[in-house]
Protein backbone atom coordinates (compact mmCIF):
# COMPACT_ATOMS: atom_id res chain seq x y z
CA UNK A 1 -21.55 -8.90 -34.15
CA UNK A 2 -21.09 -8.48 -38.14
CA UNK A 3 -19.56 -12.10 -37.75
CA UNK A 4 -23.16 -13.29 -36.22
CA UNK A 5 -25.12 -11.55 -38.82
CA UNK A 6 -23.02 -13.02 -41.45
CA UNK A 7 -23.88 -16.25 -40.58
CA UNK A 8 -27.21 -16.13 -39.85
CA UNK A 9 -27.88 -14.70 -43.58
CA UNK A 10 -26.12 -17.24 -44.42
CA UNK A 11 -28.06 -19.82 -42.65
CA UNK A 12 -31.35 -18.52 -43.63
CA UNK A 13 -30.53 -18.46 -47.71
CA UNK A 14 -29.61 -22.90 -46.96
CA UNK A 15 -33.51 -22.45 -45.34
CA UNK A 16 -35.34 -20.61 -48.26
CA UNK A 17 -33.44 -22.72 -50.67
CA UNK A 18 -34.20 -26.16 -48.77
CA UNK A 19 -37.48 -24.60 -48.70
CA UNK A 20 -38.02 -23.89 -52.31
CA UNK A 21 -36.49 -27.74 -52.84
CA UNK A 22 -39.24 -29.02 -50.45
CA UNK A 23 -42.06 -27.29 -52.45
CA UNK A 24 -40.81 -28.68 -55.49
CA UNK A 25 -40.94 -32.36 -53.88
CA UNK A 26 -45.03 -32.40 -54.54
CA UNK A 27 -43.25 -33.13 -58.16
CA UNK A 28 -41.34 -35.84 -59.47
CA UNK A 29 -37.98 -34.81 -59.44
CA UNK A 30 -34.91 -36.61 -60.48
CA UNK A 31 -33.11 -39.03 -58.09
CA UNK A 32 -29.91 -36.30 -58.77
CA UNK A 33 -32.16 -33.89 -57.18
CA UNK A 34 -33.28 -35.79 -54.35
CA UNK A 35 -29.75 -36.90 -53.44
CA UNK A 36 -28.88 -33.08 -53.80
CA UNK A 37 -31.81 -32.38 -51.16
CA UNK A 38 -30.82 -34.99 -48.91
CA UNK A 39 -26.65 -33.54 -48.96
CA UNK A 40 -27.96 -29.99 -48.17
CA UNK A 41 -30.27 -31.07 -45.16
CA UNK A 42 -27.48 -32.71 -43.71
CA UNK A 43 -25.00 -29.82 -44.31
CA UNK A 44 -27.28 -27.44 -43.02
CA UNK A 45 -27.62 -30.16 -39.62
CA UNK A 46 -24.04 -29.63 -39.07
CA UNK A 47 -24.36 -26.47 -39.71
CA UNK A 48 -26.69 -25.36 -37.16
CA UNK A 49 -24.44 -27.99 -34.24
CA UNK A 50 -21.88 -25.84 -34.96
CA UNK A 51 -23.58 -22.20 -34.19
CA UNK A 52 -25.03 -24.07 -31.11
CA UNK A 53 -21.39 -25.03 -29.89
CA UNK A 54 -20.10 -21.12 -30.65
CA UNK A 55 -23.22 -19.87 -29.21
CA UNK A 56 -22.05 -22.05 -26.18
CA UNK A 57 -18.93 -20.92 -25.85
CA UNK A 58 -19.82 -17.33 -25.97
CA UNK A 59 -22.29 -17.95 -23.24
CA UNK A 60 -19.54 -19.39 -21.23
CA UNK A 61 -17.06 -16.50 -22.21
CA UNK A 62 -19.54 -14.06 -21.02
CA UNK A 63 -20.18 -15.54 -17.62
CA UNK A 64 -16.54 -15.33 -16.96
CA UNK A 65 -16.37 -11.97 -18.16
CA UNK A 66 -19.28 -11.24 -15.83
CA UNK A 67 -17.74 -12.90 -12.75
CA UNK A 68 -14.67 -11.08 -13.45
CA UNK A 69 -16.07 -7.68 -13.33
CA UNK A 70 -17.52 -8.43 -10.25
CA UNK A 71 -13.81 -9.08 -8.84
CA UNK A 72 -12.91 -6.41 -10.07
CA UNK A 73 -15.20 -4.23 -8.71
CA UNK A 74 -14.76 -6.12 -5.23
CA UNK A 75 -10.97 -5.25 -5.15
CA UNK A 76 -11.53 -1.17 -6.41
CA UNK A 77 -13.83 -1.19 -3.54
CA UNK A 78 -11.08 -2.08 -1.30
CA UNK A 79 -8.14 -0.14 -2.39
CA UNK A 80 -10.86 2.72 -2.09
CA UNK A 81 -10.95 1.56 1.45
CA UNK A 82 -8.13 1.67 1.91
CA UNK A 83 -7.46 5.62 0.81
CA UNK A 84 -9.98 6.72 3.08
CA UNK A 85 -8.58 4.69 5.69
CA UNK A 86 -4.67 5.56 5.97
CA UNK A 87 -3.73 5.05 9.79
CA UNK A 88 -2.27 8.45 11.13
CA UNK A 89 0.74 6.78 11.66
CA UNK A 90 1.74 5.79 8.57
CA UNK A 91 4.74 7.78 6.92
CA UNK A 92 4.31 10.71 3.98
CA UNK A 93 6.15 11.98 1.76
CA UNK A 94 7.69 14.89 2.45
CA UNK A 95 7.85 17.65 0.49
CA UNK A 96 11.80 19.62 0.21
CA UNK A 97 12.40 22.17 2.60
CA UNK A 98 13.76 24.64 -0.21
CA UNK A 99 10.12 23.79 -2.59
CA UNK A 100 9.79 21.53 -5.13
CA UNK A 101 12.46 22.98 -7.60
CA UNK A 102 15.42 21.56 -7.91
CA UNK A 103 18.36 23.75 -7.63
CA UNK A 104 20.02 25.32 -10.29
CA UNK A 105 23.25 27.07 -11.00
CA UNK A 106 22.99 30.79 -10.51
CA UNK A 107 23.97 30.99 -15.13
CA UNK A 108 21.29 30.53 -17.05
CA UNK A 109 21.51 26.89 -18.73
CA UNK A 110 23.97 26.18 -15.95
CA UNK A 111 23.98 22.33 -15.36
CA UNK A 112 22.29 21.00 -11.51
CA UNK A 113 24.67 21.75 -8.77
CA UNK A 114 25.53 18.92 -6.15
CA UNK A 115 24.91 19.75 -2.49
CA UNK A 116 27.74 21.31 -0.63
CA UNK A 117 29.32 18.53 1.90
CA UNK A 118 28.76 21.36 4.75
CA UNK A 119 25.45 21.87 4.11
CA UNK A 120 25.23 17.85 3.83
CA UNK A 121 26.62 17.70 7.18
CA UNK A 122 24.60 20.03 8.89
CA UNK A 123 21.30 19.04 8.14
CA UNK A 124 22.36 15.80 9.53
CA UNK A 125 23.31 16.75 13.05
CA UNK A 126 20.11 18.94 12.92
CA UNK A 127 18.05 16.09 11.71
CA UNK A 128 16.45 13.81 14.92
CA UNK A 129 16.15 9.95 14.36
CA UNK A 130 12.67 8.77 14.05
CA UNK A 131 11.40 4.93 14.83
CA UNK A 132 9.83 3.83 11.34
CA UNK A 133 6.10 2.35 11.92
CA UNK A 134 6.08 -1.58 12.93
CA UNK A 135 4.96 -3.20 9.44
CA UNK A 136 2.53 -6.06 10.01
CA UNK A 137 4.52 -8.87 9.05
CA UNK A 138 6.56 -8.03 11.86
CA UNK A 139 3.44 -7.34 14.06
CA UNK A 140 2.72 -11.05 13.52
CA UNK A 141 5.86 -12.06 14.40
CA UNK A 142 5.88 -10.87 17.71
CA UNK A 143 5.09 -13.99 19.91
CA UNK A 144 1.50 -13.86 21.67
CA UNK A 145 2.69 -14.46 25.23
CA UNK A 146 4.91 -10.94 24.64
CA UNK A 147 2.38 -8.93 22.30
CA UNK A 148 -0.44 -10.10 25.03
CA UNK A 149 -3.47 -7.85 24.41
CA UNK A 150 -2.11 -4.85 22.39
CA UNK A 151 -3.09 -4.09 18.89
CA UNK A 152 -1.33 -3.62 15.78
CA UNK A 153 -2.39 0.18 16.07
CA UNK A 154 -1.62 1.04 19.78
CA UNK A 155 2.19 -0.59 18.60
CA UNK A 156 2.37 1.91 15.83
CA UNK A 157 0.98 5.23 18.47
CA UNK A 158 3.40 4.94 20.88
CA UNK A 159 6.08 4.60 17.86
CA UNK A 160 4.23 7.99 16.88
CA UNK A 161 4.49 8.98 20.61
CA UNK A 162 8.35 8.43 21.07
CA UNK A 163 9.17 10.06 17.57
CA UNK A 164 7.40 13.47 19.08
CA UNK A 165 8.83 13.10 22.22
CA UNK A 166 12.53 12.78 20.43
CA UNK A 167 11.42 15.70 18.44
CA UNK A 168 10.53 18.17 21.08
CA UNK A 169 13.59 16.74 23.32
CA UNK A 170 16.15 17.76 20.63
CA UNK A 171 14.26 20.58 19.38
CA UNK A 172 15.00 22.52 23.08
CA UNK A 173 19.08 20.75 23.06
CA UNK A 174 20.05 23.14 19.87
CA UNK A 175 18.59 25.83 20.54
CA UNK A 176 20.69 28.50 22.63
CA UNK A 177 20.17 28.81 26.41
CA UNK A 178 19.15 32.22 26.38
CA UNK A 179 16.56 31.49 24.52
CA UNK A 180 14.82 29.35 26.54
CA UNK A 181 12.49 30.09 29.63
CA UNK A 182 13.14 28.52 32.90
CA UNK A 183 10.80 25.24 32.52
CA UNK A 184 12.89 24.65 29.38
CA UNK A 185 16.14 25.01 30.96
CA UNK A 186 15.53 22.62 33.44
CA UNK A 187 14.72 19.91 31.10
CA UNK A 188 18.08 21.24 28.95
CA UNK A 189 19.97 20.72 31.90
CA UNK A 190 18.26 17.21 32.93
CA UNK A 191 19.18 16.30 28.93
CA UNK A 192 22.42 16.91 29.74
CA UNK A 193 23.10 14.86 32.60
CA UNK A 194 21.41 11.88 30.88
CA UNK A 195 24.35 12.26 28.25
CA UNK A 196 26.69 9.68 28.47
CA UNK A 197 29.80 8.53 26.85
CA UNK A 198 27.89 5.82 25.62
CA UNK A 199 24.83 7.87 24.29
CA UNK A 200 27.22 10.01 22.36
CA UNK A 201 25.87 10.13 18.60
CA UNK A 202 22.70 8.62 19.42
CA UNK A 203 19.21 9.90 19.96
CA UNK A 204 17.53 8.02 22.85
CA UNK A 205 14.57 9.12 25.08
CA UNK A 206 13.91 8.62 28.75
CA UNK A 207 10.08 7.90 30.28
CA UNK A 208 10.43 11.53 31.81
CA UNK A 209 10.52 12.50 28.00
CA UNK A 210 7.36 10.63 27.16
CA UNK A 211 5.51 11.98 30.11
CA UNK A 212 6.22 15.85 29.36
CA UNK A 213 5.70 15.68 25.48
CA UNK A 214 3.24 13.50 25.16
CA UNK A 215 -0.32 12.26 26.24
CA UNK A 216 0.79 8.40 26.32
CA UNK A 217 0.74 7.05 29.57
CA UNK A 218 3.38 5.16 31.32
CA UNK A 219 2.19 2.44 32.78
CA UNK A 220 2.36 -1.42 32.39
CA UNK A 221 1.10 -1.91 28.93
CA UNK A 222 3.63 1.09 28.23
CA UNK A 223 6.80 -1.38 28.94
CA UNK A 224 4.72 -4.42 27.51
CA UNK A 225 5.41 -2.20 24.17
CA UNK A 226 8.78 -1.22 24.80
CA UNK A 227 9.67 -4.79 25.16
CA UNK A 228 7.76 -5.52 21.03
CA UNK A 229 9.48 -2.54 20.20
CA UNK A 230 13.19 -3.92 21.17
CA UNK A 231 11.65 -7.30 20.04
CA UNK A 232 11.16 -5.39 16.68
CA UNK A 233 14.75 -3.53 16.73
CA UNK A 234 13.25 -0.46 17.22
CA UNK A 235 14.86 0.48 20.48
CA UNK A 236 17.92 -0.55 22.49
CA UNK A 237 18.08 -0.25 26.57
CA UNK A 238 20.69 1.69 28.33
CA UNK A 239 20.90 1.73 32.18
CA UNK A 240 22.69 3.80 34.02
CA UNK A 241 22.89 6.14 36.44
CA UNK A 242 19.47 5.05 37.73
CA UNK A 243 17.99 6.01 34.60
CA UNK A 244 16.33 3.59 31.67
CA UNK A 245 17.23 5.19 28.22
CA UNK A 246 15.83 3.72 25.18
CA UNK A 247 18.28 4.42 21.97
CA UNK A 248 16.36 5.05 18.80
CA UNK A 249 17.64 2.56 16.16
């Protein structure tokens, strides 16, 4: 702005004194000073082409400035849309089961301890395998004929519904049988004789499983899914015994 100003003083003091030169042209004057008159009317000529060309520019630089604001408001508007509208089945972080502190040696000033290996080891038996969510590039790679007429979402709930099924399956396995009423020790013992040598060290579910833990039903569009979700990696078949299991990979 100060830059502007600047030269527009200095444009109008070339005015006022080709102005003053002009008045003084009702006289005589020397061909020196009419050559001198003539130099500073065409100096202040190319003067004035050049504040038209940076006044140009600026105009330009502004428009651009303009049209990017508006992008930029376009694209906060839809990363705000995008907060409000986080699927349910998308994964959060999860907080540490001890709280947020990290844990320290019992001294004061004592350095971070590692985890024990035994504790390491039993919070993974006790942990259950979860399917992650089907990302969308691999939504879209699922060929149409397969995929049919199921949506990117009703993929990603019955990934929800198997996790909860796993969960509650598992959940009733380590606990003890006395603790458990008779409903719940039927299903223990029908977990059981699922079990195979094959199964061992893997979490898999059954449709039995999905049908007592959860509201999804099985029906034809069920196994369309089941088929994108192998199709995906998500789940490998198991037959035996007259029983489907799907392995959780």
């Amino acid at each position: 702005m100060n830059e502007l100003e600047d030269v527009s003083h200095h444009i109008q003091d070339r005015i006022s004194s080709l102005q003053r030169m002009l008045d003084l042209s009702a006289a005589e004057l020397p061909q020196s000073k009419m050559k001198k008159l003539g130099q500073e009317l065409f100096a202040l000529e190319e003067l004035l082409e050049e504040f038209e060309k940076c006044v140009g520019q600026q105009r330009e630089q502004l428009e651009h400035l303009k049209q990017l604001e508006k992008s930029l408001q376009k694209d906060l508007e839809g990363v705000q849309h995008i907060k409000d509208n986080v699927p349910a089945h998308m994964p959060r972080k999860k907080e540490p089961a001890n709280g947020s502190q990290p844990v320290k040696n019992q001294r004061e000033g004592g350095d971070l301890q590692p985890a024990q290996p035994e504790n390491v080891k039993k919070t993974n038996k006790s942990s259950v395998r979860e399917l992650e969510v089907i990302t969308m590039p691999e939504f879209q790679s699922i060929p149409q004929y397969m995929k049919g007429r199921a949506s990117y979402e009703q993929l990603n709930a019955a990934v929800q519904s198997i996790n909860t099924a796993a969960a509650a399956k598992y959940k009733i396995l380590r606990q003890p049988l006395k603790s458990l009423n008779n409903h719940a020790r039927k299903l223990h013992q029908r977990f059981k004789d699922q079990e195979t040598k094959d199964t061992k060290g893997h979490h898999f579910v059954v449709e039995d499983d999905i049908r007592e833990f959860t509201q999804m039903k099985v029906d034809k569009r069920f196994q369309g899914i089941l088929n994108m979700l192998r199709h995906c990696q998500r789940l490998r078949e198991l037959r035996g015994g007259g029983v489907i299991r799907y392995m959780l990979l």
